[in-house]
N, C-alpha and C. Protein backbone atom coordinates (compact mmCIF):
# COMPACT_ATOMS: atom_id res chain seq x y z
N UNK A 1 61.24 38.85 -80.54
CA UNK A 1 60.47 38.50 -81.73
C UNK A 1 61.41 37.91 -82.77
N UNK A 2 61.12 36.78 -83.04
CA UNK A 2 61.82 35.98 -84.22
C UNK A 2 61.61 36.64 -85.97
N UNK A 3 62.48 35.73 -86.40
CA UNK A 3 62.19 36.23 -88.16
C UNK A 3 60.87 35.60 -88.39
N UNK A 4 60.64 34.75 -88.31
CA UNK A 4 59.24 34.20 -88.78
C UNK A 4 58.30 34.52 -87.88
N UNK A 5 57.97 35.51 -86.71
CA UNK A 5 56.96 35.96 -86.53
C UNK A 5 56.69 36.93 -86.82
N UNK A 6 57.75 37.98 -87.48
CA UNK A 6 57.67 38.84 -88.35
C UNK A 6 57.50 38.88 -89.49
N UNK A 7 56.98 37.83 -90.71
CA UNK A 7 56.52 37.52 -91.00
C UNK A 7 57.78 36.61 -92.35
N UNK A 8 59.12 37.34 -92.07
CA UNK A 8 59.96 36.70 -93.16
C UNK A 8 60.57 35.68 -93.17
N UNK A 9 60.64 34.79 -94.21
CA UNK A 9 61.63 33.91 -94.04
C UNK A 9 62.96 33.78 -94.47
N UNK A 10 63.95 33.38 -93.53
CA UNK A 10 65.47 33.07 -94.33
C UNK A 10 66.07 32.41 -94.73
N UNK A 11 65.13 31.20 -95.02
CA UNK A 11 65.88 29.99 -96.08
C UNK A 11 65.18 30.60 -97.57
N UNK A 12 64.25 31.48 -98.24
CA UNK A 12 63.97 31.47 -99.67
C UNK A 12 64.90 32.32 -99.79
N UNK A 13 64.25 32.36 -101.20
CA UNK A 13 65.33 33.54 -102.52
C UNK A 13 64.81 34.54 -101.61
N UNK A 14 65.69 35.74 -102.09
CA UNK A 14 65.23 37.24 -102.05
C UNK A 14 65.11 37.81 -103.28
N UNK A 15 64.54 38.82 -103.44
CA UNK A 15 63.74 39.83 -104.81
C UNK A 15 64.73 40.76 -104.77
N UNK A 16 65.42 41.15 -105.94
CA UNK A 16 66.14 41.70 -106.36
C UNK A 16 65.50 42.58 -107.36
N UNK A 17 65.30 43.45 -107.27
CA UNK A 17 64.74 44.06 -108.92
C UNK A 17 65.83 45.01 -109.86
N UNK A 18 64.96 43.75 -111.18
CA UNK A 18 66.25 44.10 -112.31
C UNK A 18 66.46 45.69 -112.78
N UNK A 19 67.24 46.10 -112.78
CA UNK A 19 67.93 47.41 -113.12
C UNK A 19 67.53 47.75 -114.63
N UNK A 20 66.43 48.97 -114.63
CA UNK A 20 65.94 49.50 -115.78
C UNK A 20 66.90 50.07 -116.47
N UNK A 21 66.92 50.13 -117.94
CA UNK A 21 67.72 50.48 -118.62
C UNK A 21 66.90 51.64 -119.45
N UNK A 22 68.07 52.42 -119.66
CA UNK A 22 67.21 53.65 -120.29
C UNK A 22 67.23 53.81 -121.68
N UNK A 23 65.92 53.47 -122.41
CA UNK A 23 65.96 53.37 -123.63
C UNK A 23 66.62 54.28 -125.08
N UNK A 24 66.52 55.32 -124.21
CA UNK A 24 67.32 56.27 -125.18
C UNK A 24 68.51 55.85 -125.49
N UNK A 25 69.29 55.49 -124.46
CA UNK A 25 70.74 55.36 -124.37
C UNK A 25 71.52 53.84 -124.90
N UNK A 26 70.12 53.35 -124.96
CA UNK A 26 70.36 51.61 -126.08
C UNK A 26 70.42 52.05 -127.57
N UNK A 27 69.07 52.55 -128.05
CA UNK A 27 69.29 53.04 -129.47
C UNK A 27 70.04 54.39 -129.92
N UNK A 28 70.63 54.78 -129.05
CA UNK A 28 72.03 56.18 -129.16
C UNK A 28 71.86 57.31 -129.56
N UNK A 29 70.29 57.40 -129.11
CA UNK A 29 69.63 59.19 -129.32
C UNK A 29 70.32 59.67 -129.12
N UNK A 30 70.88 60.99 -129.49
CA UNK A 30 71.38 62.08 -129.06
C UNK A 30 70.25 63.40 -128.68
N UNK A 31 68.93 63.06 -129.44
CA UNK A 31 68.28 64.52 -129.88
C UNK A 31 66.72 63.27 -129.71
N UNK A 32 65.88 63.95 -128.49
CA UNK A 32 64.82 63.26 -128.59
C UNK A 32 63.62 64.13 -129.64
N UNK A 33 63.17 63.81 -130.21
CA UNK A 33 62.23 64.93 -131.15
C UNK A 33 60.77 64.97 -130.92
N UNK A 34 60.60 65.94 -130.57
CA UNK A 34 59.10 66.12 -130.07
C UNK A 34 57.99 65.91 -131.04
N UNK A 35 58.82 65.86 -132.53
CA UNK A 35 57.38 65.28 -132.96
C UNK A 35 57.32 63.96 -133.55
N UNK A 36 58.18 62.96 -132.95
CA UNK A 36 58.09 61.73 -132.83
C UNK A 36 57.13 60.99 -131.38
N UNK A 37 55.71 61.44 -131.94
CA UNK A 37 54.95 61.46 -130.70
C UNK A 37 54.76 59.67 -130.52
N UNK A 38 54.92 59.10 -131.43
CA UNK A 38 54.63 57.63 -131.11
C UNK A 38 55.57 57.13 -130.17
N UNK A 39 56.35 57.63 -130.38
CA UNK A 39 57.92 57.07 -128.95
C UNK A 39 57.92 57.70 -127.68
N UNK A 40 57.28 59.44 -127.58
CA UNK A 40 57.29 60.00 -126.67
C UNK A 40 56.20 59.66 -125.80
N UNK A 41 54.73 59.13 -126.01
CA UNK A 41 53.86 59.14 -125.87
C UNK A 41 53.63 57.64 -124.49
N UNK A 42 54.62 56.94 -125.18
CA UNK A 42 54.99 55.71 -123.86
C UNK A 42 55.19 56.70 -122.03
N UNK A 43 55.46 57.48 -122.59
CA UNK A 43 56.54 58.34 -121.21
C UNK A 43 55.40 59.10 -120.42
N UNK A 44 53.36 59.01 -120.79
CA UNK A 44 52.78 59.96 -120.15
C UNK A 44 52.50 58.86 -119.60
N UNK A 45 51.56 59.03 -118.80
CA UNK A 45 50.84 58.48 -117.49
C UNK A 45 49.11 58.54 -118.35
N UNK A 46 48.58 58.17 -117.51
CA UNK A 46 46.43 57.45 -118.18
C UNK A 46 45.94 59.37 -118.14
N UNK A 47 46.98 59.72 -117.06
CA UNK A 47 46.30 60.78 -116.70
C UNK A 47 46.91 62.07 -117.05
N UNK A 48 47.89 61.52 -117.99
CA UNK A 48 48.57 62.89 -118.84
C UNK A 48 49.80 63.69 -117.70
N UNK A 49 50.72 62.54 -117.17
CA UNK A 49 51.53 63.15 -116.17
C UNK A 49 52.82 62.48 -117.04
N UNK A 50 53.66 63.45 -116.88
CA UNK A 50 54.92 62.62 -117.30
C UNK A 50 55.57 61.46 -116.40
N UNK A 51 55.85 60.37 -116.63
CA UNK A 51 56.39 59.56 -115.84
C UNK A 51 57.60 59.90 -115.35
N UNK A 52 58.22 59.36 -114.45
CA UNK A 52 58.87 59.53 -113.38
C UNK A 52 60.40 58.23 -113.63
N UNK A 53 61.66 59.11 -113.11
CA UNK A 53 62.66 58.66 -113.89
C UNK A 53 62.83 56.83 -113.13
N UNK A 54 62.40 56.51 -112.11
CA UNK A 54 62.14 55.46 -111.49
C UNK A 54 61.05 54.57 -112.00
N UNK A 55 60.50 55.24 -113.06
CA UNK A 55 59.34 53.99 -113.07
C UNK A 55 60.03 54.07 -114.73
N UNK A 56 60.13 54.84 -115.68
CA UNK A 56 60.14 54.22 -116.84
C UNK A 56 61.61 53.84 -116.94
N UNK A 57 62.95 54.12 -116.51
CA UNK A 57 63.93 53.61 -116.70
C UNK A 57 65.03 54.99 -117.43
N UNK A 58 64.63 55.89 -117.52
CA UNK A 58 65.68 56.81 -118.32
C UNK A 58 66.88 57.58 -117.58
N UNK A 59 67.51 57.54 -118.26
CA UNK A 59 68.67 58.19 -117.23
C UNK A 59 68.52 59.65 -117.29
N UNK A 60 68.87 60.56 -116.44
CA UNK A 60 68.92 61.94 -115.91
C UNK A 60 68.77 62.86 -117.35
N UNK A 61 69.67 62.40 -117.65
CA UNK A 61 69.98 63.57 -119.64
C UNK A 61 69.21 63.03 -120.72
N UNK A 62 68.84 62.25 -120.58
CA UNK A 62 67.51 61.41 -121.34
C UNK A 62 66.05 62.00 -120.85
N UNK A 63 65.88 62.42 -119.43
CA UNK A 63 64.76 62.19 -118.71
C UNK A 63 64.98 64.18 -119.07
N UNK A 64 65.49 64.81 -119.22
CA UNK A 64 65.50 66.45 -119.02
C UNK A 64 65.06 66.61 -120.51
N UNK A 65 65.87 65.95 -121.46
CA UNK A 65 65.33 65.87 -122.98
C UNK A 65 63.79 65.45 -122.93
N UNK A 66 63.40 64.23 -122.10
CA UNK A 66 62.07 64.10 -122.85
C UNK A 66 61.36 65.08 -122.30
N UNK A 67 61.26 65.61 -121.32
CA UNK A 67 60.47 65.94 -120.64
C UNK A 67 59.84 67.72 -121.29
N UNK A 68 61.45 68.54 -121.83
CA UNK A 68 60.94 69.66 -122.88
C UNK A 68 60.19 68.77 -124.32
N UNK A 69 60.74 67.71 -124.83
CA UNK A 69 59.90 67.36 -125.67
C UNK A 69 58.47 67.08 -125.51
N UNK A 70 58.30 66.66 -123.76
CA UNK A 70 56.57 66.53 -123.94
C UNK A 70 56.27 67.66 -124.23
N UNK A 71 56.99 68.51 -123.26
CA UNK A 71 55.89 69.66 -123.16
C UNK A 71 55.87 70.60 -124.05
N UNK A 72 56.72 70.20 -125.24
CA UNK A 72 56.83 71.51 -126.67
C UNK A 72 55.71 70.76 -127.22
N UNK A 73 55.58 68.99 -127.53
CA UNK A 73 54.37 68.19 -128.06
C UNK A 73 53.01 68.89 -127.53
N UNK A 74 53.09 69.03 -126.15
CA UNK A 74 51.55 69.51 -125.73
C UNK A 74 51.44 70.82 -126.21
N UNK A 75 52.48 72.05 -126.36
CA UNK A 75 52.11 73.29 -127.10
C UNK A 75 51.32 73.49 -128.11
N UNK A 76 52.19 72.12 -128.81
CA UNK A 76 51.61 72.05 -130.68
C UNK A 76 50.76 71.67 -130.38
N UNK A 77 49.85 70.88 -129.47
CA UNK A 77 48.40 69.81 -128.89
C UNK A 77 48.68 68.87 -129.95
N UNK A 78 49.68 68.39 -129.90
CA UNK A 78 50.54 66.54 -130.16
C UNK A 78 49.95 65.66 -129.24
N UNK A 79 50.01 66.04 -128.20
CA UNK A 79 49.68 65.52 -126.81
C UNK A 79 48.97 66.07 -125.85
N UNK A 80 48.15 65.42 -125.26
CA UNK A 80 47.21 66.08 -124.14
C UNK A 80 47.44 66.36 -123.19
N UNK A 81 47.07 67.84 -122.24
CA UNK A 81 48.18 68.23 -121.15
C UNK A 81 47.20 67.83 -120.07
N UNK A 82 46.18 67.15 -120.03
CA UNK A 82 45.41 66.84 -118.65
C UNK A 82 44.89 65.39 -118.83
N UNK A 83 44.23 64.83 -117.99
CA UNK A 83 43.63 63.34 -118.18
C UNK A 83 42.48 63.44 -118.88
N UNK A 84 41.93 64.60 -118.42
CA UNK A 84 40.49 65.39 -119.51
C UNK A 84 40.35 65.19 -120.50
N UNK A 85 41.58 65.59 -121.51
CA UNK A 85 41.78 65.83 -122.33
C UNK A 85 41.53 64.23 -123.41
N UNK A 86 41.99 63.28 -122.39
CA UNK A 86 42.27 61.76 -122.71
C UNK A 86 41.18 61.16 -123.11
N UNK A 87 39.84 61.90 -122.25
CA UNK A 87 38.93 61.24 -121.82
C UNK A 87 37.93 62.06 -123.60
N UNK A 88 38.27 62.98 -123.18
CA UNK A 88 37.64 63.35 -124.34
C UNK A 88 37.66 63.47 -126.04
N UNK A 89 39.10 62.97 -125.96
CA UNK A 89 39.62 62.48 -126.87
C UNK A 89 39.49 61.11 -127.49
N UNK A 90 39.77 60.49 -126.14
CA UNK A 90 39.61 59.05 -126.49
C UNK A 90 40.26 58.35 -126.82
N UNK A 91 41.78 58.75 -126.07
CA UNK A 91 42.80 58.01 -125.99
C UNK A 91 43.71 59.21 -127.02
N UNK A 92 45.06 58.82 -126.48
CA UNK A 92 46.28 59.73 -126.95
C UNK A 92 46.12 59.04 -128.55
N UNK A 93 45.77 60.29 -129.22
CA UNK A 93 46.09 60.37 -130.81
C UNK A 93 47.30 59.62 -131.06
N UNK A 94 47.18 58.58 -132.62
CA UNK A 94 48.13 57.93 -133.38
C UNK A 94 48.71 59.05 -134.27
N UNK A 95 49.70 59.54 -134.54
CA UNK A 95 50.23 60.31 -135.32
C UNK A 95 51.70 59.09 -136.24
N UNK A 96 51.52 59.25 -137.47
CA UNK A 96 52.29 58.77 -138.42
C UNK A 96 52.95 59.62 -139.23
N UNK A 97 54.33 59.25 -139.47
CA UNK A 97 54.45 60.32 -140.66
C UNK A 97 55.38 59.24 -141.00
């Protein structure tokens, strides 16, 4: 079985995917704060799951910080701990200060 009946070819480009950068570690957090829910709030999922260190880009000591910050946010109910919650809400609350 050849390359092209397998379906690839070897004269194009190949896909490389660009290397996420972890946002914490650009603007030089030291201390992520749980009740900075407008920044933390990027990091849930539709369905109120914390994202995953492969999909949003954070590195290991970034990703252990946010992750007590969600879940001290959902104590205070900053943040919603189920998709339920989303639905009945009606989308993750704007909080300003």
């Amino acid at each position: 079985m050849t390359q092209r009946a397998r379906g690839r070819r070897r004269d194009g480009p190949r896909y490389y995917p660009r290397r996420k950068v972890c946002s914490f570690c650009v603007d030089k957090v030291a201390y992520i704060d749980y009740k900075d829910v407008n920044r933390i709030r990027r990091y849930i999922s539709d369905r109120a799951r914390i994202e995953p260190r492969r999909k949003t880009g954070t590195c290991a000591k970034h990703q252990r910080g946010l992750a007590l910050a969600l879940k001290r946010a959902r104590h205070l109910a900053m943040l919603p701990f189920t998709g339920e919650h989303i639905y009945v809400m009606g989308g993750v609350p704007e909080y300003t200060h």
